[in-house]
PDB file of N, CA and C in Angstrom:
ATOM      1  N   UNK A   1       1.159  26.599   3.647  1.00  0.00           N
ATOM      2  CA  UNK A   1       1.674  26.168   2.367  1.00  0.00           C
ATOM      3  C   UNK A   1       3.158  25.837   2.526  1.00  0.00           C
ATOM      4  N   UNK A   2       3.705  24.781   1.973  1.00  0.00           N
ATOM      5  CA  UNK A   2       5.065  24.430   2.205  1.00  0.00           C
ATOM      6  C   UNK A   2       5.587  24.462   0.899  1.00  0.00           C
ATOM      7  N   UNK A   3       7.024  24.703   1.272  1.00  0.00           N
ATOM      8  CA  UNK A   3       7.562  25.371  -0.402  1.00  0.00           C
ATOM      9  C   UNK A   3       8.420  23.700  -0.657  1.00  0.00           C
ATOM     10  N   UNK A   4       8.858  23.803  -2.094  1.00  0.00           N
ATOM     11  CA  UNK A   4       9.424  23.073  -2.882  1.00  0.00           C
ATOM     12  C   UNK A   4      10.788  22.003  -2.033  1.00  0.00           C
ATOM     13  N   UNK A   5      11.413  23.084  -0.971  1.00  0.00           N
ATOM     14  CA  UNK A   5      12.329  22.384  -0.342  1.00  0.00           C
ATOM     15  C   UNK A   5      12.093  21.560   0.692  1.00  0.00           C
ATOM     16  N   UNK A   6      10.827  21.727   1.562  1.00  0.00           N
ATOM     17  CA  UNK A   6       9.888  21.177   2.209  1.00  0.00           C
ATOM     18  C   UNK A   6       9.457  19.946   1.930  1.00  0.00           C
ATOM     19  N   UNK A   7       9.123  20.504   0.841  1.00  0.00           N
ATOM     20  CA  UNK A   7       8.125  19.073   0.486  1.00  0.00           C
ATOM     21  C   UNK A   7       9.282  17.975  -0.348  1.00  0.00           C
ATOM     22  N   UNK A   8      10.667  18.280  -0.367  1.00  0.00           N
ATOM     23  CA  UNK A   8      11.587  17.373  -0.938  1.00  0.00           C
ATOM     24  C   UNK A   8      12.429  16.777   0.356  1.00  0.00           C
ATOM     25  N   UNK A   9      12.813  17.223   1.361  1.00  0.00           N
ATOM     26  CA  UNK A   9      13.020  17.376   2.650  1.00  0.00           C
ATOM     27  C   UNK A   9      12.213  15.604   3.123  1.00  0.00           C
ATOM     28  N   UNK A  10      11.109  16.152   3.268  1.00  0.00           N
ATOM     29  CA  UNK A  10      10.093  15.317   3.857  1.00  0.00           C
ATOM     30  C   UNK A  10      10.010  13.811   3.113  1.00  0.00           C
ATOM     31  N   UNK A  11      10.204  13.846   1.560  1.00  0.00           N
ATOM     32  CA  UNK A  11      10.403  12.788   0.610  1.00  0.00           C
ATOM     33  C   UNK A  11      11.724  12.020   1.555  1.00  0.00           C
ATOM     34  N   UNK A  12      13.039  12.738   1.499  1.00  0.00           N
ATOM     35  CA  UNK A  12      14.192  12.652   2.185  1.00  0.00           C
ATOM     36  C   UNK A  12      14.380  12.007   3.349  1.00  0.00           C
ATOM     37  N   UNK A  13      13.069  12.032   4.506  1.00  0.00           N
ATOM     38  CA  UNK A  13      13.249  11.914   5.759  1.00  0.00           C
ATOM     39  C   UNK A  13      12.672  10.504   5.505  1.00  0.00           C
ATOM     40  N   UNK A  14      11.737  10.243   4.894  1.00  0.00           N
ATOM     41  CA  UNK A  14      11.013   9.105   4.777  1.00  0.00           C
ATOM     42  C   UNK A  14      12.121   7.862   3.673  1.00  0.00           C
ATOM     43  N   UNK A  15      12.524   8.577   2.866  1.00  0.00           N
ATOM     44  CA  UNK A  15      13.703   7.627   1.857  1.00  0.00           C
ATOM     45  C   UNK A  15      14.689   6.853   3.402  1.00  0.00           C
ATOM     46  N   UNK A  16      14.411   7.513   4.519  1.00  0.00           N
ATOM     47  CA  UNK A  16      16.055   6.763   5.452  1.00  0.00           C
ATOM     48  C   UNK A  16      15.583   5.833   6.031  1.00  0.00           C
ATOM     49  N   UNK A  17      13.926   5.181   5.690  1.00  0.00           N
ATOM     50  CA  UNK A  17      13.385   4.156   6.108  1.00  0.00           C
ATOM     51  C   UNK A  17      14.228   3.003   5.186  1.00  0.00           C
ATOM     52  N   UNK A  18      14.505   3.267   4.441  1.00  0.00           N
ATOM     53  CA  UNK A  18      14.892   1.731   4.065  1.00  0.00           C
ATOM     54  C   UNK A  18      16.194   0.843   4.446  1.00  0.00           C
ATOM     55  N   UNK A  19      15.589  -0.475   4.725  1.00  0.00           N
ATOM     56  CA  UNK A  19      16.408  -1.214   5.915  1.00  0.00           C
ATOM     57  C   UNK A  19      17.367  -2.431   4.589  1.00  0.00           C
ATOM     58  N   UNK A  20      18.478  -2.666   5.397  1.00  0.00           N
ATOM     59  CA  UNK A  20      19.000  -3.615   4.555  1.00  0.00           C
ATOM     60  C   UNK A  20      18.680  -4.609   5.661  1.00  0.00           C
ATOM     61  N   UNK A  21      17.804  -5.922   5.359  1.00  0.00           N
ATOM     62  CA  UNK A  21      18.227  -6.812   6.023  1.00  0.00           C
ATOM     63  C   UNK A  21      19.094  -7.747   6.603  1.00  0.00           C
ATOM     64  N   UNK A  22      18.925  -8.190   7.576  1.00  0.00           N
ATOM     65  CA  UNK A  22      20.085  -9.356   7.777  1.00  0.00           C
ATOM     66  C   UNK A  22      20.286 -10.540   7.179  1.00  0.00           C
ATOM     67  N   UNK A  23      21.352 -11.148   7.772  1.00  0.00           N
ATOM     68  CA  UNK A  23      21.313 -12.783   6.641  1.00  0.00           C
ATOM     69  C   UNK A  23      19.978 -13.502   6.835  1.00  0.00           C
ATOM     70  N   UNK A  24      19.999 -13.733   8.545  1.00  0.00           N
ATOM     71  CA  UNK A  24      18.816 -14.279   8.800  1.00  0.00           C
ATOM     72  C   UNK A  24      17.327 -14.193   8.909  1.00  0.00           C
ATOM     73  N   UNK A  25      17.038 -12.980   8.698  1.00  0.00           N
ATOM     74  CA  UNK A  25      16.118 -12.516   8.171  1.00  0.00           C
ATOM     75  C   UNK A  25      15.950 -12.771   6.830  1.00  0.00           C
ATOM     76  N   UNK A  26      16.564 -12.665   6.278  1.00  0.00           N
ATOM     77  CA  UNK A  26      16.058 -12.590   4.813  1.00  0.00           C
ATOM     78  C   UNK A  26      16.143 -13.876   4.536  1.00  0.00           C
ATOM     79  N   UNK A  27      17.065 -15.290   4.945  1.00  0.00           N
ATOM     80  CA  UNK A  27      17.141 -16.699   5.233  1.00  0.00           C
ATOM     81  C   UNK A  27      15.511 -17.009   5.020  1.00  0.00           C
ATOM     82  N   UNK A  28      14.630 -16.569   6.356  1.00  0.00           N
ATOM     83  CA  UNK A  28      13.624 -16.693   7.505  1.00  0.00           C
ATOM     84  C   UNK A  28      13.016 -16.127   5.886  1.00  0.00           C
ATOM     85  N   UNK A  29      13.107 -15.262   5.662  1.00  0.00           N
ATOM     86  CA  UNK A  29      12.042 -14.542   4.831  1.00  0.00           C
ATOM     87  C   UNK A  29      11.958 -15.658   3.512  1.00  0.00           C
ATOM     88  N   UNK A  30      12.738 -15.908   2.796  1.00  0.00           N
ATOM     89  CA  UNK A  30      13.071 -17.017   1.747  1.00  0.00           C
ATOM     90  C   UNK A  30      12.138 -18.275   2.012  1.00  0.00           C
ATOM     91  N   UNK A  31      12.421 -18.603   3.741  1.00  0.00           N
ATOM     92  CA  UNK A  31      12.264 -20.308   4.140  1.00  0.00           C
ATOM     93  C   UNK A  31      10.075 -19.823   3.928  1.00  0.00           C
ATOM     94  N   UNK A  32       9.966 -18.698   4.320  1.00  0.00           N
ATOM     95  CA  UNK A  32       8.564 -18.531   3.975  1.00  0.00           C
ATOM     96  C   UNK A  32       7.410 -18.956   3.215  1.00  0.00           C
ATOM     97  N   UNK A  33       8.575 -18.834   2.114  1.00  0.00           N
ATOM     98  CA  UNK A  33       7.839 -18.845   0.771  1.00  0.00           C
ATOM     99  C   UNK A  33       7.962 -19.904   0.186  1.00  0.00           C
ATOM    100  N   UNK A  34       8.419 -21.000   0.603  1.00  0.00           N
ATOM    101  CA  UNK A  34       8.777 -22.751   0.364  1.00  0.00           C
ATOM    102  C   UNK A  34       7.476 -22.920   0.767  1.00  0.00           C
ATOM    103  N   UNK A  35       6.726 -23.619   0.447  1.00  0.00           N
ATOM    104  CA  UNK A  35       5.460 -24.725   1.005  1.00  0.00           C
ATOM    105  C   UNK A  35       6.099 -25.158   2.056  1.00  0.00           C
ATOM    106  N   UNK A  36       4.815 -25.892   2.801  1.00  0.00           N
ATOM    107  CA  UNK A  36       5.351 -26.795   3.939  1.00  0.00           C
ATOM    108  C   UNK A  36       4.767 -28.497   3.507  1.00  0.00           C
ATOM    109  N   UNK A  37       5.543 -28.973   3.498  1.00  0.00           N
ATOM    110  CA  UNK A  37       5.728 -30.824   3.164  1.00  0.00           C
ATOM    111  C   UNK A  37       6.816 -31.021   2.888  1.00  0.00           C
ATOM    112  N   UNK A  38       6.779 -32.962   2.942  1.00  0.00           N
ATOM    113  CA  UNK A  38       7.922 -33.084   3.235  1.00  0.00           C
ATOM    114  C   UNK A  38       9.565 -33.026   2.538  1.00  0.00           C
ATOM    115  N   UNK A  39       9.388 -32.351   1.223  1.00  0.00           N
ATOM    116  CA  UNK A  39      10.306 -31.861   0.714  1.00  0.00           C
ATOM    117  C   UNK A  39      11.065 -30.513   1.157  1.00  0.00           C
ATOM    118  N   UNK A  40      10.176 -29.551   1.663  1.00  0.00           N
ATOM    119  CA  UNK A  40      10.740 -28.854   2.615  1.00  0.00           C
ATOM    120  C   UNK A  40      10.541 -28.742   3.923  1.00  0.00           C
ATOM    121  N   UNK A  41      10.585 -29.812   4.719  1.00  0.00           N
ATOM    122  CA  UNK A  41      10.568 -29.672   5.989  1.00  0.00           C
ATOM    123  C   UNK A  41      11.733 -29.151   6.930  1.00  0.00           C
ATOM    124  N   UNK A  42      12.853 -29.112   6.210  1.00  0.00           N
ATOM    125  CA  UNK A  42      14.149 -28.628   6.868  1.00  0.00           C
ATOM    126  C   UNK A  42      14.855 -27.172   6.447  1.00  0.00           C
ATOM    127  N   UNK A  43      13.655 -26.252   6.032  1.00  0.00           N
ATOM    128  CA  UNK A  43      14.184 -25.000   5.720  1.00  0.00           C
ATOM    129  C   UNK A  43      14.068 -24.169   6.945  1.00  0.00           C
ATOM    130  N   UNK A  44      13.716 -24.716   8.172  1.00  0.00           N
ATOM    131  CA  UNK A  44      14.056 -23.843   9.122  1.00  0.00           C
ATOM    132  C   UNK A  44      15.532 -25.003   9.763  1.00  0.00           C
ATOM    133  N   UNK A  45      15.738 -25.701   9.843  1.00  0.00           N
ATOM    134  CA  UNK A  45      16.925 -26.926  10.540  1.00  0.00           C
ATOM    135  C   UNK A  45      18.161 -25.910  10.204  1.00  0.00           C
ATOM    136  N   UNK A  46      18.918 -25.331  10.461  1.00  0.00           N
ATOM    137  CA  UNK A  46      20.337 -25.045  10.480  1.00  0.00           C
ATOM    138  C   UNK A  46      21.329 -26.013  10.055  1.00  0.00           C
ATOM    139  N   UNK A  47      22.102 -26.005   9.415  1.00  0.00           N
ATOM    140  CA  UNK A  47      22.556 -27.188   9.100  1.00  0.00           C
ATOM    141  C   UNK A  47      22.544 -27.741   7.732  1.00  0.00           C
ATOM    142  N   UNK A  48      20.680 -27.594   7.294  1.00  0.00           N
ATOM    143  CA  UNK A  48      20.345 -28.677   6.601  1.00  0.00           C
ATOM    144  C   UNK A  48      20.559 -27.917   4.890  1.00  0.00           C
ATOM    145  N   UNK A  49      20.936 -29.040   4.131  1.00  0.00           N
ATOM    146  CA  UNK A  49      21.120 -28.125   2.765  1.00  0.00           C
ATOM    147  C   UNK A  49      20.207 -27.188   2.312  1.00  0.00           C
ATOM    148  N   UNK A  50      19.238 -27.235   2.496  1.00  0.00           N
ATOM    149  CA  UNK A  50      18.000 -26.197   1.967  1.00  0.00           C
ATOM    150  C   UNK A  50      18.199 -25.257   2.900  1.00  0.00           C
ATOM    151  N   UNK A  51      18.460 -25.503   4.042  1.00  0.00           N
ATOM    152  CA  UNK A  51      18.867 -24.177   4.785  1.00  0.00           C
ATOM    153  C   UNK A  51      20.130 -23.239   4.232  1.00  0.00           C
ATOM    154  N   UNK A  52      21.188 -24.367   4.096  1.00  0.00           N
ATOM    155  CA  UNK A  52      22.507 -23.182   3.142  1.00  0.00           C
ATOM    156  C   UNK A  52      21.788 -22.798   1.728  1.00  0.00           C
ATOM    157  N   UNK A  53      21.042 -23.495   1.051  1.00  0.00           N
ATOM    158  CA  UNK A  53      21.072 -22.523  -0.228  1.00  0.00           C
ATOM    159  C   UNK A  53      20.260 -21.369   0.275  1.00  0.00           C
ATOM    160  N   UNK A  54      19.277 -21.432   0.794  1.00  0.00           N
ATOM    161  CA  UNK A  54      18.442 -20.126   1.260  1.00  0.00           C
ATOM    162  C   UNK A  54      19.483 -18.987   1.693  1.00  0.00           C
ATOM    163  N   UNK A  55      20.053 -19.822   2.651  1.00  0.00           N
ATOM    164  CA  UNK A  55      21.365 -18.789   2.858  1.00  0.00           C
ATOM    165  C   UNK A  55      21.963 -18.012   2.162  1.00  0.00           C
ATOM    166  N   UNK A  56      22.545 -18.712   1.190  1.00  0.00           N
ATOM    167  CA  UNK A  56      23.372 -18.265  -0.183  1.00  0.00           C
ATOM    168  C   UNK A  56      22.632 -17.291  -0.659  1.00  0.00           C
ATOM    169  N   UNK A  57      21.308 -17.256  -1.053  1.00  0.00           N
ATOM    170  CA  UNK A  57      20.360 -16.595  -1.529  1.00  0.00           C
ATOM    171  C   UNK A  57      19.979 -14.916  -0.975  1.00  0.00           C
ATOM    172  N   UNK A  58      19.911 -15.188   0.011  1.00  0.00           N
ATOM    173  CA  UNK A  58      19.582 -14.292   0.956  1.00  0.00           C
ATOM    174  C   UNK A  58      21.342 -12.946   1.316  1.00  0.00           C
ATOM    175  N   UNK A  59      22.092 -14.142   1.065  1.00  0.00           N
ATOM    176  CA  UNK A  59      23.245 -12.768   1.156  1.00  0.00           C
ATOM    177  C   UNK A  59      23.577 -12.185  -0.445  1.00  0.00           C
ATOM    178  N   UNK A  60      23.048 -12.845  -1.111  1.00  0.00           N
ATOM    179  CA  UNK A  60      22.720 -12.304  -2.689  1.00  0.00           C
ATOM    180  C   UNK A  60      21.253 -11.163  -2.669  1.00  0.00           C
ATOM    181  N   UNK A  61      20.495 -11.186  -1.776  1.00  0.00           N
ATOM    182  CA  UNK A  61      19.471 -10.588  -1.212  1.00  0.00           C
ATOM    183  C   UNK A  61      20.295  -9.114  -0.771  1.00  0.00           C
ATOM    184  N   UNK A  62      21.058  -9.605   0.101  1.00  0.00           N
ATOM    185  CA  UNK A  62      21.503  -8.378   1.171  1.00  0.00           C
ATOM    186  C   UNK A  62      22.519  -7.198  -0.042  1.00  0.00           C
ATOM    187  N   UNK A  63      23.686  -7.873  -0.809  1.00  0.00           N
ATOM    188  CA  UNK A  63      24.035  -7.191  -2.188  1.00  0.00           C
ATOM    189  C   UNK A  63      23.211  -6.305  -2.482  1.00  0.00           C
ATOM    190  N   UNK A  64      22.481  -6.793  -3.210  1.00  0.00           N
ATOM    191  CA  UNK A  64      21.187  -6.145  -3.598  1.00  0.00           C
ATOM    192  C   UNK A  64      20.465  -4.936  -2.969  1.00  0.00           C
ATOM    193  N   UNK A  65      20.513  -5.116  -1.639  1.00  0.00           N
ATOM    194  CA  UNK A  65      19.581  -4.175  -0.983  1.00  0.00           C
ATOM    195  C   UNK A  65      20.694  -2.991  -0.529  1.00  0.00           C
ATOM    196  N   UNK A  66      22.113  -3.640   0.299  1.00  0.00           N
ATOM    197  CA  UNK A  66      23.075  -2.536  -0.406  1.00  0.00           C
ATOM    198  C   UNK A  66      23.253  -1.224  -1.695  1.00  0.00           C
ATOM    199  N   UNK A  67      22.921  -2.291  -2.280  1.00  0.00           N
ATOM    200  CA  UNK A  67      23.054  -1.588  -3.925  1.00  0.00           C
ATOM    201  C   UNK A  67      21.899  -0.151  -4.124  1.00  0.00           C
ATOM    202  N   UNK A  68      20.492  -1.114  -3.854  1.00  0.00           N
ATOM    203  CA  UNK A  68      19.745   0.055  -3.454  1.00  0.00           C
ATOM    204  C   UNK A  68      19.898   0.867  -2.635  1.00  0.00           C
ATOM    205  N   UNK A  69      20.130   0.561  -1.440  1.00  0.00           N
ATOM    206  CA  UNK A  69      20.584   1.562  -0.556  1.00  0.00           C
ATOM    207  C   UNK A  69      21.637   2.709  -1.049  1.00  0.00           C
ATOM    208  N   UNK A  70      22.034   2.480  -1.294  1.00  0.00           N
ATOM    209  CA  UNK A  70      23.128   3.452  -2.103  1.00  0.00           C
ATOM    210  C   UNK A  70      22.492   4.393  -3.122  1.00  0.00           C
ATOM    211  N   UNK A  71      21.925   3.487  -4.235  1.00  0.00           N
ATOM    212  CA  UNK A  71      21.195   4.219  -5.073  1.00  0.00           C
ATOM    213  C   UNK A  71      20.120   5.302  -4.608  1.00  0.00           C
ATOM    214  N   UNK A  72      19.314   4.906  -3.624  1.00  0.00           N
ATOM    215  CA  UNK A  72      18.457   5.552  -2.713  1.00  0.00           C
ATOM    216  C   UNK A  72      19.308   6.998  -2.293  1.00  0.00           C
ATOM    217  N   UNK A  73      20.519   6.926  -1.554  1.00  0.00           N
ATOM    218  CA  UNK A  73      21.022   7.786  -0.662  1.00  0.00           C
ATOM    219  C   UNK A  73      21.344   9.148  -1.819  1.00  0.00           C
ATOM    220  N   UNK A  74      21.878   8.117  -3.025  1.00  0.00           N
ATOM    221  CA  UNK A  74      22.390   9.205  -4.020  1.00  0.00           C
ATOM    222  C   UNK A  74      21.053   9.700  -4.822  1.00  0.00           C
ATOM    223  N   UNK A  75      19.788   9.527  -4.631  1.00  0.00           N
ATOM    224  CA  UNK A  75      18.818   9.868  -5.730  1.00  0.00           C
ATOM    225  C   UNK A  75      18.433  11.371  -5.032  1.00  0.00           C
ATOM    226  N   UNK A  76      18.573  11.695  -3.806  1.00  0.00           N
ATOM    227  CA  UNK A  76      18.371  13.209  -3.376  1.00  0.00           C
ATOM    228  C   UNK A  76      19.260  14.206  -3.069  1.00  0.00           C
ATOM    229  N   UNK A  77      18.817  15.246  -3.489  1.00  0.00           N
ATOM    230  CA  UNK A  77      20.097  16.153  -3.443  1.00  0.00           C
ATOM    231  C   UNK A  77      20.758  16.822  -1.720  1.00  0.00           C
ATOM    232  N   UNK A  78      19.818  16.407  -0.816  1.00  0.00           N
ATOM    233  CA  UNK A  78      20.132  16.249   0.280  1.00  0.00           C
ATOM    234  C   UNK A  78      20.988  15.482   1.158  1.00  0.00           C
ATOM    235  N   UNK A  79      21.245  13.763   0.289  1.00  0.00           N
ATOM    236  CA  UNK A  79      21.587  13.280   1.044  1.00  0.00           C
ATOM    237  C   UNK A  79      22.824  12.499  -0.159  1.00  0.00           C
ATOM    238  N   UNK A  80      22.889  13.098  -1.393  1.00  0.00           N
ATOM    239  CA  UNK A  80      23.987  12.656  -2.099  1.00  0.00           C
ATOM    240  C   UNK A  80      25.524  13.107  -1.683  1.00  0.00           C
ATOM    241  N   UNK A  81      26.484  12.029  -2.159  1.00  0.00           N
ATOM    242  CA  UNK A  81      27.576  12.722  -1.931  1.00  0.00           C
ATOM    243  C   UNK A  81      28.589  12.778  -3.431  1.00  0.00           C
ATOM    244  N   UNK A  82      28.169  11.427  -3.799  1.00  0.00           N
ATOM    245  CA  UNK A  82      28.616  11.003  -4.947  1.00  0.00           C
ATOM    246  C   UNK A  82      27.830  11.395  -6.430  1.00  0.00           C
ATOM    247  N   UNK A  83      26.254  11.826  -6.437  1.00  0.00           N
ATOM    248  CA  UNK A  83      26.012  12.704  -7.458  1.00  0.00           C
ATOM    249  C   UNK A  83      26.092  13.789  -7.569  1.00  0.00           C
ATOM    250  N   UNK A  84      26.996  14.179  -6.834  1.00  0.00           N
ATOM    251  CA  UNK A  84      26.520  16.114  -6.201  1.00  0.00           C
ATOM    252  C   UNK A  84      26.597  16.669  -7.271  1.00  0.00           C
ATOM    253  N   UNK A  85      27.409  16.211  -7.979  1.00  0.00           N
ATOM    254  CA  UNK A  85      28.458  17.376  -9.423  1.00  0.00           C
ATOM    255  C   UNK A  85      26.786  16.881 -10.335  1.00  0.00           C
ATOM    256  N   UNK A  86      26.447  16.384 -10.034  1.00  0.00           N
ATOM    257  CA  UNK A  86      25.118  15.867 -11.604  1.00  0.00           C
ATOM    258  C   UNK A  86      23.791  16.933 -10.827  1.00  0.00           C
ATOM    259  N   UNK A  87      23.795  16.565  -9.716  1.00  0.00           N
ATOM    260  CA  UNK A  87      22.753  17.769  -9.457  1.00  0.00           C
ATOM    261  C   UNK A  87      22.846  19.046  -9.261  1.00  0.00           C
ATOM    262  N   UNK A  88      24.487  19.456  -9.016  1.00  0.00           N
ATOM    263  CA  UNK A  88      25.088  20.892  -9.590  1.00  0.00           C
ATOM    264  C   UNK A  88      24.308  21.193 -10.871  1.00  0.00           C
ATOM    265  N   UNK A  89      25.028  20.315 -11.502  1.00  0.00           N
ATOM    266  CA  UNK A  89      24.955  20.811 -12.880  1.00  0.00           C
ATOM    267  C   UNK A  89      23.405  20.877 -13.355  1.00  0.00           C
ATOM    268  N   UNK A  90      22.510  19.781 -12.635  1.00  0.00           N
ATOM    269  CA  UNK A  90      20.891  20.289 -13.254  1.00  0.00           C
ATOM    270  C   UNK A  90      20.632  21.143 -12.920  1.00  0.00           C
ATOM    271  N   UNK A  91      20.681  21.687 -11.558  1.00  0.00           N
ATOM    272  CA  UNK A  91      20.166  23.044 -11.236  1.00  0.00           C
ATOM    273  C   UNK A  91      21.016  24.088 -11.931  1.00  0.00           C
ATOM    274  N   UNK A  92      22.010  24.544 -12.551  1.00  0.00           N
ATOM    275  CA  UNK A  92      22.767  25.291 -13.235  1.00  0.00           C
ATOM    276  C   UNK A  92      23.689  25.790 -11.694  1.00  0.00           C
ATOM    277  N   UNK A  93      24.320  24.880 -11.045  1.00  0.00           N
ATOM    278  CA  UNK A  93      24.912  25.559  -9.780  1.00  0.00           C
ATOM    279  C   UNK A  93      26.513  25.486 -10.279  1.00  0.00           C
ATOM    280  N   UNK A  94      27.458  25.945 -10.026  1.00  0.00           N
ATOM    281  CA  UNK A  94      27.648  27.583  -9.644  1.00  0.00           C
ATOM    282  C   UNK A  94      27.165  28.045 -10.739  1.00  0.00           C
ATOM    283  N   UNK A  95      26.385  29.362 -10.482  1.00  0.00           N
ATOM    284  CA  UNK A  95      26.161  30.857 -11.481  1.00  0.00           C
ATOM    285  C   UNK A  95      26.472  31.988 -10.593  1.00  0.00           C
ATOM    286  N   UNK A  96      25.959  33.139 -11.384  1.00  0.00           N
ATOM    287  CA  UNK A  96      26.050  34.682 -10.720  1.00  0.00           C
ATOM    288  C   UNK A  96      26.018  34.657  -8.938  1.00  0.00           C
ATOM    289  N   UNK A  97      25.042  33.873  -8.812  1.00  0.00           N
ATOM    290  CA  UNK A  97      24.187  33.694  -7.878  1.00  0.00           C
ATOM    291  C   UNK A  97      24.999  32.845  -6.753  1.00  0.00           C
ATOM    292  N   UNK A  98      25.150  31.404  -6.984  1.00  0.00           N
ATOM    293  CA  UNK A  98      25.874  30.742  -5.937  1.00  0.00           C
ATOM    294  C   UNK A  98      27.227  30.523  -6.636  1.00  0.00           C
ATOM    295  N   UNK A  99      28.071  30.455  -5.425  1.00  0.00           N
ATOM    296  CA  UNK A  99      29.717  30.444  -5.734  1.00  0.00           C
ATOM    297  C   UNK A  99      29.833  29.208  -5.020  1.00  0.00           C
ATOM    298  N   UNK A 100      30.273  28.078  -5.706  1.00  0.00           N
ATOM    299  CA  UNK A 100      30.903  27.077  -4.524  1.00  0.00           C
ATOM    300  C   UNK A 100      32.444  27.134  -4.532  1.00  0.00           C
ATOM    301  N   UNK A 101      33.249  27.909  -4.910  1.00  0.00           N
ATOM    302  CA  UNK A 101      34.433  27.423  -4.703  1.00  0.00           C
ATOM    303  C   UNK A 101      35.217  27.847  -3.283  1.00  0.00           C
ATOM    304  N   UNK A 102      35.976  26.564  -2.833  1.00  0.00           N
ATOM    305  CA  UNK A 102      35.916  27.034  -1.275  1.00  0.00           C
ATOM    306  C   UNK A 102      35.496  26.341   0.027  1.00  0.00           C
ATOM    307  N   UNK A 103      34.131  25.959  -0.981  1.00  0.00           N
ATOM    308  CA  UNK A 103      32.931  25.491   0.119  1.00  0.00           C
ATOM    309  C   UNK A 103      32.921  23.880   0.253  1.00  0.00           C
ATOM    310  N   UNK A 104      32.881  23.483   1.758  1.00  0.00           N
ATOM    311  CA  UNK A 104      32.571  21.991   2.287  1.00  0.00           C
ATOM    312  C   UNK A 104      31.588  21.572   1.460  1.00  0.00           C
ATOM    313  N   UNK A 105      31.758  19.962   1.146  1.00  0.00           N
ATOM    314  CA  UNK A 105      30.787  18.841   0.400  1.00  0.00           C
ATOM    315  C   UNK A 105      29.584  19.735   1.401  1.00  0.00           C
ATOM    316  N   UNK A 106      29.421  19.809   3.126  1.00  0.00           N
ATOM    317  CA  UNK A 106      28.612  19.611   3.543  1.00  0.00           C
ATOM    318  C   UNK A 106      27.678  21.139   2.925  1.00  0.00           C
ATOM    319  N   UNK A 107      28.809  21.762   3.322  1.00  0.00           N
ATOM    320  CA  UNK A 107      27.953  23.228   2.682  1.00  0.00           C
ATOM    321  C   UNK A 107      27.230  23.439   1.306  1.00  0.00           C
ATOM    322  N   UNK A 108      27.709  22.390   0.405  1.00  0.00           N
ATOM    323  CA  UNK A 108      27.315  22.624  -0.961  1.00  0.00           C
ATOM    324  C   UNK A 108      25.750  21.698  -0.719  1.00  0.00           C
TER     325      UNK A 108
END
């Protein structure tokens, strides 16, 4: 049987899967989803205008996945740094019980 911290732990280990892509990847990923004819025949060409807007797109992509990423890092109490004081305070931390004053971000 695995207890409560375990099984949040494990949520935790699996949350550090998420990848921010690259420009060109996510470019590549965009040029995908265009049909193929001859209106887009140049979304793989470098160079070619449909290639820069994809571009453009795709680092508006990467923002984004930043953003989540972040949001992600701060949604567990393991791996926050910047909600710490909000998940202090849900769990009722400091009481009788735990004292943080003193104590490293890492220790808390």
């Amino acid at each position: 049987m695995t207890s409560f911290i375990d099984d949040i732990k494990k949520i935790t280990e699996k949350q550090y899967a998420f990848i921010v892509n690259s420009e060109e990847d996510n470019t590549n990923s965009l040029a995908a989803y265009l049909f193929n004819g001859e209106l887009n025949k140049a979304k793989y060409i470098d160079g070619s205008n449909i290639r820069k807007m994809l571009s453009v797109f795709a680092l508006e992509m990467i923002r984004k996945e930043w953003l989540l990423k972040c949001i992600a890092d701060q949604y567990y109490p393991f791996t926050t740094t910047t909600l710490l004081a909000e998940w202090e305070a849900a769990l009722r931390i400091p009481d009788d019980c735990f004292k943080i004053d003193g104590v490293s971000l890492e220790q808390r």
